[in-house]
N, C-alpha and C. Protein backbone atom coordinates (compact mmCIF):
# COMPACT_ATOMS: atom_id res chain seq x y z
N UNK A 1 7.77 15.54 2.45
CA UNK A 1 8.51 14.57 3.24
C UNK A 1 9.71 14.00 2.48
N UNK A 2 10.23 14.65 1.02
CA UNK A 2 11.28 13.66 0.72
C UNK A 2 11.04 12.81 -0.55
N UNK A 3 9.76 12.50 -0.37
CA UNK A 3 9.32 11.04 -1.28
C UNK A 3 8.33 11.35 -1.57
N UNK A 4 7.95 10.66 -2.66
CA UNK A 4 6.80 10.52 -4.26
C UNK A 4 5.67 10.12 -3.14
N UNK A 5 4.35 10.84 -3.08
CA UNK A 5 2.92 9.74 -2.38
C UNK A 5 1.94 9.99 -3.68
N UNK A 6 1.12 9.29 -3.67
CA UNK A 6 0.00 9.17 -4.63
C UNK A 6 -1.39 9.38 -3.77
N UNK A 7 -2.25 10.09 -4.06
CA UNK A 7 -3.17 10.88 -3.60
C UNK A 7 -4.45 10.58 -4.64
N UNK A 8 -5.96 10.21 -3.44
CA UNK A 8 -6.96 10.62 -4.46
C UNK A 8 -7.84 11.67 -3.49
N UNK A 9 -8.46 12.79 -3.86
CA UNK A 9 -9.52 13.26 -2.87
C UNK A 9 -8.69 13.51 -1.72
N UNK A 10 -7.19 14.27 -1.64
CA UNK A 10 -6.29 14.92 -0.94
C UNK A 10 -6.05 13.62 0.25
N UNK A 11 -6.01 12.35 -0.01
CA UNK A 11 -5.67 11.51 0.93
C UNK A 11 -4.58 10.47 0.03
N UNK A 12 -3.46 10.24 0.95
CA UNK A 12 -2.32 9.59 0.47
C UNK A 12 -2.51 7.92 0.96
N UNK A 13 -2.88 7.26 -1.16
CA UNK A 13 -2.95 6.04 -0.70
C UNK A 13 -1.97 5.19 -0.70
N UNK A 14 -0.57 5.91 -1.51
CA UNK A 14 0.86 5.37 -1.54
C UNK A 14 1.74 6.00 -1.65
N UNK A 15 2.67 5.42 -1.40
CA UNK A 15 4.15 6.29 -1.38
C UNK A 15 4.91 5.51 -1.50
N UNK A 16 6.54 6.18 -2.38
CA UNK A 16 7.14 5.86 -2.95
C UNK A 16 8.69 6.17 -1.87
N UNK A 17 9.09 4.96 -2.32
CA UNK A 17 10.76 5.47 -1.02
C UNK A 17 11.07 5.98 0.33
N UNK A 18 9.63 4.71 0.65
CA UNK A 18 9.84 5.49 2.04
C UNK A 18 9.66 3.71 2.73
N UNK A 19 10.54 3.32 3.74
CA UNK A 19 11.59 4.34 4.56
C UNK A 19 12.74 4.84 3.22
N UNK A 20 12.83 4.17 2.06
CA UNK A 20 13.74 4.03 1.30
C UNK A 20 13.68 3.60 0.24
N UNK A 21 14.81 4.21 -0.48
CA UNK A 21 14.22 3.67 -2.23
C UNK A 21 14.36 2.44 -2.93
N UNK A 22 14.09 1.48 -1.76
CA UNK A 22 13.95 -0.38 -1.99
C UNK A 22 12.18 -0.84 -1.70
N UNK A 23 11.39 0.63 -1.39
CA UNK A 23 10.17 0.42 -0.89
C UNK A 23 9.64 1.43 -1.14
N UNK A 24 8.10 0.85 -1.14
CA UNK A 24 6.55 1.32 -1.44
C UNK A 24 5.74 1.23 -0.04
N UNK A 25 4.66 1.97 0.09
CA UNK A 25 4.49 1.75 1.50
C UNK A 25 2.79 1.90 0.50
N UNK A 26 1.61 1.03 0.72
CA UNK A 26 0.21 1.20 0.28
C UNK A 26 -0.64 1.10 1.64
N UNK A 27 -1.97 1.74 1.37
CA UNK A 27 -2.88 1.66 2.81
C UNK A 27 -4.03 1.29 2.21
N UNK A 28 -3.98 -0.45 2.70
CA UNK A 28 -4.96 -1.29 2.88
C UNK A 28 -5.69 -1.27 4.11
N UNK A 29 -6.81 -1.92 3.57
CA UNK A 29 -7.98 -2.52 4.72
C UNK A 29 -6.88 -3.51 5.39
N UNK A 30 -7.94 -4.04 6.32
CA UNK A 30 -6.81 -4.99 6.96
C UNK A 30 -6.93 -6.05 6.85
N UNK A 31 -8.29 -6.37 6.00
CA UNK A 31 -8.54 -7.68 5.50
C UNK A 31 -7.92 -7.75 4.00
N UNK A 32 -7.47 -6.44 2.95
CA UNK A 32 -6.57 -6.65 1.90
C UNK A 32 -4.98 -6.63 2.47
N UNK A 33 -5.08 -6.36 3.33
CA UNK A 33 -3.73 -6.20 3.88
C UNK A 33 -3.42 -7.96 4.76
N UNK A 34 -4.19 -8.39 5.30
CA UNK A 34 -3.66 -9.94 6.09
C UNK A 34 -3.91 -10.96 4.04
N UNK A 35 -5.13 -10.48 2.95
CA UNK A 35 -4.51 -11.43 2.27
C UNK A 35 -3.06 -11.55 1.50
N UNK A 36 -2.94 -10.20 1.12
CA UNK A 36 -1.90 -10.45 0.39
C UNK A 36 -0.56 -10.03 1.03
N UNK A 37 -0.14 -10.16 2.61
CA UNK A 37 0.62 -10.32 2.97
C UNK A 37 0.89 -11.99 3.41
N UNK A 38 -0.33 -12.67 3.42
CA UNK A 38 -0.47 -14.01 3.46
C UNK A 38 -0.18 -15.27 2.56
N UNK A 39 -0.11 -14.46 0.76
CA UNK A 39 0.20 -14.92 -0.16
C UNK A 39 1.33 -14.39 -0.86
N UNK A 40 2.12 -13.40 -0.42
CA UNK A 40 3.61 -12.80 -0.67
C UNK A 40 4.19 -12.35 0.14
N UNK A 41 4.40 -13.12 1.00
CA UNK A 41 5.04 -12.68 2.36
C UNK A 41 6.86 -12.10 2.21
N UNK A 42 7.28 -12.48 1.51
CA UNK A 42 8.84 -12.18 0.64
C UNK A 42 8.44 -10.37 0.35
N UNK A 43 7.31 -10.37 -0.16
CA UNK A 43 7.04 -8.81 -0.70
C UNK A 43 6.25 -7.82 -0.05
N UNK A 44 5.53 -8.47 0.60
CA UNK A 44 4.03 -7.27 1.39
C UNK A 44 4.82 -7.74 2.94
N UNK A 45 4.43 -6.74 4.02
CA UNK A 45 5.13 -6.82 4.98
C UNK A 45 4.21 -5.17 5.80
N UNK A 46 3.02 -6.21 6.98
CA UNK A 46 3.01 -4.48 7.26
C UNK A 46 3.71 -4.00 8.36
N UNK A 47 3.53 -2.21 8.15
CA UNK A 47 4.32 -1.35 8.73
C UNK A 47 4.38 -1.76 10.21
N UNK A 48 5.67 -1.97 10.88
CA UNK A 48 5.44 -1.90 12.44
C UNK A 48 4.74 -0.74 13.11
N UNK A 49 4.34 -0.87 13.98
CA UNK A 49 3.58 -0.43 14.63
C UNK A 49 1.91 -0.09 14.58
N UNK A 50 1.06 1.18 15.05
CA UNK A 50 -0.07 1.17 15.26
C UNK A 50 -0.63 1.39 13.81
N UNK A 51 0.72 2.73 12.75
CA UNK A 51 0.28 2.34 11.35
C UNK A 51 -0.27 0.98 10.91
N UNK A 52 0.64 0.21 10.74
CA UNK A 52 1.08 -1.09 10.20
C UNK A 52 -0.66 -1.91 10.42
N UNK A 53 -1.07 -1.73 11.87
CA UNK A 53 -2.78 -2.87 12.07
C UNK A 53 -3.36 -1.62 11.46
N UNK A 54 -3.19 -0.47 11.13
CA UNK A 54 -4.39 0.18 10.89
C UNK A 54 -4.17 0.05 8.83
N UNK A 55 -3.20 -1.05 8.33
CA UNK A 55 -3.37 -1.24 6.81
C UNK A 55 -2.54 -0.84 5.85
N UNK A 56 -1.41 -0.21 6.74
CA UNK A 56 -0.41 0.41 6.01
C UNK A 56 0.88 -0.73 6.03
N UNK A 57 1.12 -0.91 4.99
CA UNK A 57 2.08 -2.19 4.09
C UNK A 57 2.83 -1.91 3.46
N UNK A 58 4.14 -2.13 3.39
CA UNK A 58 5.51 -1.77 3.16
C UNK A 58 5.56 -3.28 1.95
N UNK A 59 5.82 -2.28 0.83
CA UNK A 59 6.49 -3.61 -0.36
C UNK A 59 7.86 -3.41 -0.85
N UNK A 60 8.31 -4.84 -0.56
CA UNK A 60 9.73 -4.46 -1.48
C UNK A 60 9.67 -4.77 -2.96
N UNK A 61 10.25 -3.15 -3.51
CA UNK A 61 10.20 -2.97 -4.89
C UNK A 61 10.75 -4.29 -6.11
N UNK A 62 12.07 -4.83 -5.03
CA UNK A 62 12.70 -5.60 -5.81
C UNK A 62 12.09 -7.11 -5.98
N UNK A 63 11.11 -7.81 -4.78
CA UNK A 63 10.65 -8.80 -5.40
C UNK A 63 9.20 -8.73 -5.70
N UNK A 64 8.67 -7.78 -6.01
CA UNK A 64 7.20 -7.53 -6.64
C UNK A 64 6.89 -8.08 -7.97
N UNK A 65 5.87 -7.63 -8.15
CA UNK A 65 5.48 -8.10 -9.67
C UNK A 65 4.57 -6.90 -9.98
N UNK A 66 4.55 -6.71 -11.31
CA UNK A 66 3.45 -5.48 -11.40
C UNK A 66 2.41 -6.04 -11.67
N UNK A 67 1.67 -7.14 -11.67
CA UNK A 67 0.42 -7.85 -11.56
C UNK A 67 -0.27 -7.61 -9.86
N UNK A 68 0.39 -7.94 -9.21
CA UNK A 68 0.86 -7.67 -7.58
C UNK A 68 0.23 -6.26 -7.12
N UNK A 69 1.50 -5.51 -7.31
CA UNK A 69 1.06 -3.98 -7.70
C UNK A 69 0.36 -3.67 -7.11
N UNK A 70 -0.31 -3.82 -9.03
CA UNK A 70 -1.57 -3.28 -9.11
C UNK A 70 -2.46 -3.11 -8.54
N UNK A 71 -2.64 -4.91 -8.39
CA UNK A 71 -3.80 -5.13 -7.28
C UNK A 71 -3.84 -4.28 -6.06
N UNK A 72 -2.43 -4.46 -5.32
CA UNK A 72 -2.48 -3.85 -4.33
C UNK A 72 -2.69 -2.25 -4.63
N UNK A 73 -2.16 -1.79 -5.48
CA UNK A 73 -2.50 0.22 -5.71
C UNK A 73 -3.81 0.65 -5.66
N UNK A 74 -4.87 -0.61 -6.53
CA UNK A 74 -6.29 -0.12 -6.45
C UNK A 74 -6.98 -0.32 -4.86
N UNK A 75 -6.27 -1.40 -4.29
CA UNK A 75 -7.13 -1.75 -3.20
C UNK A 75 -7.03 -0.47 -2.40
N UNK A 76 -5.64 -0.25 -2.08
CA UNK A 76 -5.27 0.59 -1.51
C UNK A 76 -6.37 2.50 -2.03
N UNK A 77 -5.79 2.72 -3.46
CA UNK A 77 -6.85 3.61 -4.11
C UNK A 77 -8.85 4.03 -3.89
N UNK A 78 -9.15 2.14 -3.63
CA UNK A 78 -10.37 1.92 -3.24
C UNK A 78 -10.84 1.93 -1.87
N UNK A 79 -9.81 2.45 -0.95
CA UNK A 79 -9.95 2.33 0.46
C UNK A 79 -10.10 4.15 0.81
N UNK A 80 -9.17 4.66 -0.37
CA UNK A 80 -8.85 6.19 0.55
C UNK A 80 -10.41 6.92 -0.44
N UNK A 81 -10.65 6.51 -1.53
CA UNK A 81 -11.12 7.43 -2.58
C UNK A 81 -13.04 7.81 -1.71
N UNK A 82 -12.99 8.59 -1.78
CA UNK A 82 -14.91 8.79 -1.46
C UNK A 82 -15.63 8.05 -2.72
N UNK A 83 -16.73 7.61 -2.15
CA UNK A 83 -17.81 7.18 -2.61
C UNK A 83 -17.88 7.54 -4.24
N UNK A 84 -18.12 8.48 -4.37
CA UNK A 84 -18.50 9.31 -5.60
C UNK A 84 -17.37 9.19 -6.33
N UNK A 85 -16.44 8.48 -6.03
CA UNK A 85 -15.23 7.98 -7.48
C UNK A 85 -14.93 6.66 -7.37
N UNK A 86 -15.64 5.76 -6.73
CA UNK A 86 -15.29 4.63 -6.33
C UNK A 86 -16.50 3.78 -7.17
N UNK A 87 -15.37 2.80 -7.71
CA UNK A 87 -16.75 2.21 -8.55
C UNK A 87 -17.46 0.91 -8.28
């Protein structure tokens, strides 16, 4: 497609520059996805449409934090990964 995704167990839990290279797009639950769009609303933002309620969250690169991130990469990581790598 263009752009960097990050994959565990052939499922894409992020991606990089998409729509564009000011953004990250991660796939949260929708209960990690309403908190920390609730507490960084400047940065987490989810995707419009039917993506967007089903956990998929658009961050802008430029006011993040890599504390932030993180959090959000594993949640996201801990949502797609099977059982058997999930700790």
């Amino acid at each position: 497609m263009g752009h960097p995704d990050f994959r565990v167990a052939g499922k894409i839990f992020a991606t990089l520059g998409y729509p564009n290279n000011r953004y990250a797009v991660v796939r949260l639950t929708s209960y990690d996805q309403d908190l920390i769009t609730k507490d960084h609303p400047k940065t987490f933002v989810p995707v419009p449409g039917s993506w967007g309620s089903g956990g998929a969250t658009t961050i802008l690169l430029r006011a993040a934090n890599k504390k932030t991130v993180r959090v959000a990469l594993e949640a996201a990581w801990q949502k797609s990964a099977p059982k058997r790598l999930r700790s």
